[in-house]
C-alpha atoms as a PDB file:
ATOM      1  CA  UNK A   1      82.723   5.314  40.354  1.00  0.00           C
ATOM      2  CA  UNK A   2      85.680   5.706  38.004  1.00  0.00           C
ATOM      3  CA  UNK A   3      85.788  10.191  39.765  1.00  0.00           C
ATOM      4  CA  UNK A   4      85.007   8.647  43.242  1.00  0.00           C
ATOM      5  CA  UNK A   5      81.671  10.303  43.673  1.00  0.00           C
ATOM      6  CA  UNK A   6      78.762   8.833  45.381  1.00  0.00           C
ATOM      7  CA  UNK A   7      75.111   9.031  46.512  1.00  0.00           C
ATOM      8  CA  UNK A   8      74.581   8.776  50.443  1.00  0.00           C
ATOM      9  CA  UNK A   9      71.469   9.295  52.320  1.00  0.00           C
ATOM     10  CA  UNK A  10      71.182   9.912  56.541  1.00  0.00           C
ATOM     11  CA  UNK A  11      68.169  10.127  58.836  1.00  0.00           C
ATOM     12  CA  UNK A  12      67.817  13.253  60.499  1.00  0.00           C
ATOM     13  CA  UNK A  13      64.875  12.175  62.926  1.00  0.00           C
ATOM     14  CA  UNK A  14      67.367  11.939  65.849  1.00  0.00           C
ATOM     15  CA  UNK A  15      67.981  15.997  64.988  1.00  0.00           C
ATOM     16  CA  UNK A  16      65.153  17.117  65.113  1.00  0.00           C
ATOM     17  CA  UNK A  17      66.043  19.490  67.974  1.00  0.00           C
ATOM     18  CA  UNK A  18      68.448  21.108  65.598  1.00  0.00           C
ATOM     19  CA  UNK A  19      65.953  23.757  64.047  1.00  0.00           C
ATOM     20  CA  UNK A  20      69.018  26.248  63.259  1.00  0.00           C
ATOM     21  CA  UNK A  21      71.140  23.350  61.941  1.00  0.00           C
ATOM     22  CA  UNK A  22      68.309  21.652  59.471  1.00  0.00           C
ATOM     23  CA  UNK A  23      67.483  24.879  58.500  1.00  0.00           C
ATOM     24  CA  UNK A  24      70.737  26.058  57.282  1.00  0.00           C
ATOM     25  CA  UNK A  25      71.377  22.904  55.510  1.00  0.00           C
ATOM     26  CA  UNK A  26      67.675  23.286  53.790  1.00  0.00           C
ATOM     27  CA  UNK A  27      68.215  26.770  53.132  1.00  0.00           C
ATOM     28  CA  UNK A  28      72.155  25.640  51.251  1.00  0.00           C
ATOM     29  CA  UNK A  29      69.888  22.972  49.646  1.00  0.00           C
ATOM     30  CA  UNK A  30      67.490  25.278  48.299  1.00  0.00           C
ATOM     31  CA  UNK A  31      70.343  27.648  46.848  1.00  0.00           C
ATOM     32  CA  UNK A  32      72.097  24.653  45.187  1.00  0.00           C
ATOM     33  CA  UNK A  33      68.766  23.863  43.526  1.00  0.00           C
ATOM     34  CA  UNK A  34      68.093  27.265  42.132  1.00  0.00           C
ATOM     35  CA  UNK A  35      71.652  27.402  41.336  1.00  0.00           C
ATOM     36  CA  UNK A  36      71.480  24.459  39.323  1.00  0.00           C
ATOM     37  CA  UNK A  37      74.459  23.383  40.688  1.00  0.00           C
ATOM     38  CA  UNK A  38      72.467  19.887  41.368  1.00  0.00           C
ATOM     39  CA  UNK A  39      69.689  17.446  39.939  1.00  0.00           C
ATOM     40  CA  UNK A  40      67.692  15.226  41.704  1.00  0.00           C
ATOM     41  CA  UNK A  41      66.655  12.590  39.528  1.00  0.00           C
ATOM     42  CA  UNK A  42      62.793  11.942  40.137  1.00  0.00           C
ATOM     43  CA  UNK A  43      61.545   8.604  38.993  1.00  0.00           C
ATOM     44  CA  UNK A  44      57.582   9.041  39.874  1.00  0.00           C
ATOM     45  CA  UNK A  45      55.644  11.467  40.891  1.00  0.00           C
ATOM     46  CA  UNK A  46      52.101   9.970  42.625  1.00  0.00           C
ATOM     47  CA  UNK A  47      49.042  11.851  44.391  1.00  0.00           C
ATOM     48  CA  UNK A  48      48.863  11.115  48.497  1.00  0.00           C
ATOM     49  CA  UNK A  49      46.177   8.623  46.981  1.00  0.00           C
ATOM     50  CA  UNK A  50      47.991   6.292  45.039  1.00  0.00           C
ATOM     51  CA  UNK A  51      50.737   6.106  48.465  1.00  0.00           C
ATOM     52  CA  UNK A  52      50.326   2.585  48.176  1.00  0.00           C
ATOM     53  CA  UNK A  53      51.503   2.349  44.439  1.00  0.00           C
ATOM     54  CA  UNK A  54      53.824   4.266  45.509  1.00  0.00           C
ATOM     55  CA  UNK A  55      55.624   2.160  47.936  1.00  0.00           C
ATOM     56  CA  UNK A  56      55.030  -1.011  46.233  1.00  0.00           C
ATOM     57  CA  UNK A  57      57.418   0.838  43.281  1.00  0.00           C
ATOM     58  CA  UNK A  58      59.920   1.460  45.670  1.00  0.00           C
ATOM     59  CA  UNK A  59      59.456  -2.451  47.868  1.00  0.00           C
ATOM     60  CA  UNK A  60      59.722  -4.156  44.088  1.00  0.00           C
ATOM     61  CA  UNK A  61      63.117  -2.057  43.412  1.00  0.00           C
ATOM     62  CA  UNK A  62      61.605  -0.286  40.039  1.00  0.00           C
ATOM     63  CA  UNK A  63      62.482   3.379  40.780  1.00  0.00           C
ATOM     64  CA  UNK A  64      65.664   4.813  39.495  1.00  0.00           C
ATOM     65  CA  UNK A  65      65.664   7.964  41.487  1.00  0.00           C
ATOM     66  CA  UNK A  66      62.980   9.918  43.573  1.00  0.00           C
ATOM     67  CA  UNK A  67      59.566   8.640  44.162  1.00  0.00           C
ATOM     68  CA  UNK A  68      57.676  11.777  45.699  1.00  0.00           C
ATOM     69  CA  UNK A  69      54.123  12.137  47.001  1.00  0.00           C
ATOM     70  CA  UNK A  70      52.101  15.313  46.548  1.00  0.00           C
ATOM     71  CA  UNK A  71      48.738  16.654  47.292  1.00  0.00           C
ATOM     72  CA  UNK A  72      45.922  16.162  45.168  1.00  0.00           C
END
């Protein structure tokens, strides 16, 4: 807090008629990533079969960062 920065998230679902738009901002995403200009910080990774565990991690407030699903 002490260099002003922060964390913010927004819901897109109401642009989903933006195709160009999302996909520019993906696309800058994407770069930044193999850049390494940025981080995510991934708490848990779970298979689509343990959703459940999944959301009870995030519910009970345990993750610090990222909780991602994945196939298989």
């Amino acid at each position: 807090m002490d260099k002003n920065k922060a964390v913010m998230g927004l819901n897109l679902g109401h642009m989903f008629q933006e195709e160009d738009l999302i996909q520019n901002g993906l696309d800058h995403v994407a770069k930044l990533l193999e850049e390494k200009a940025i981080s995510p910080t991934i708490d848990q990774v779970f298979p689509f079969s343990k959703a459940a565990e999944a959301h009870e991690r995030i519910e009970g407030r345990s993750n610090v960062g990222k909780v991602v699903l994945v196939p298989g």
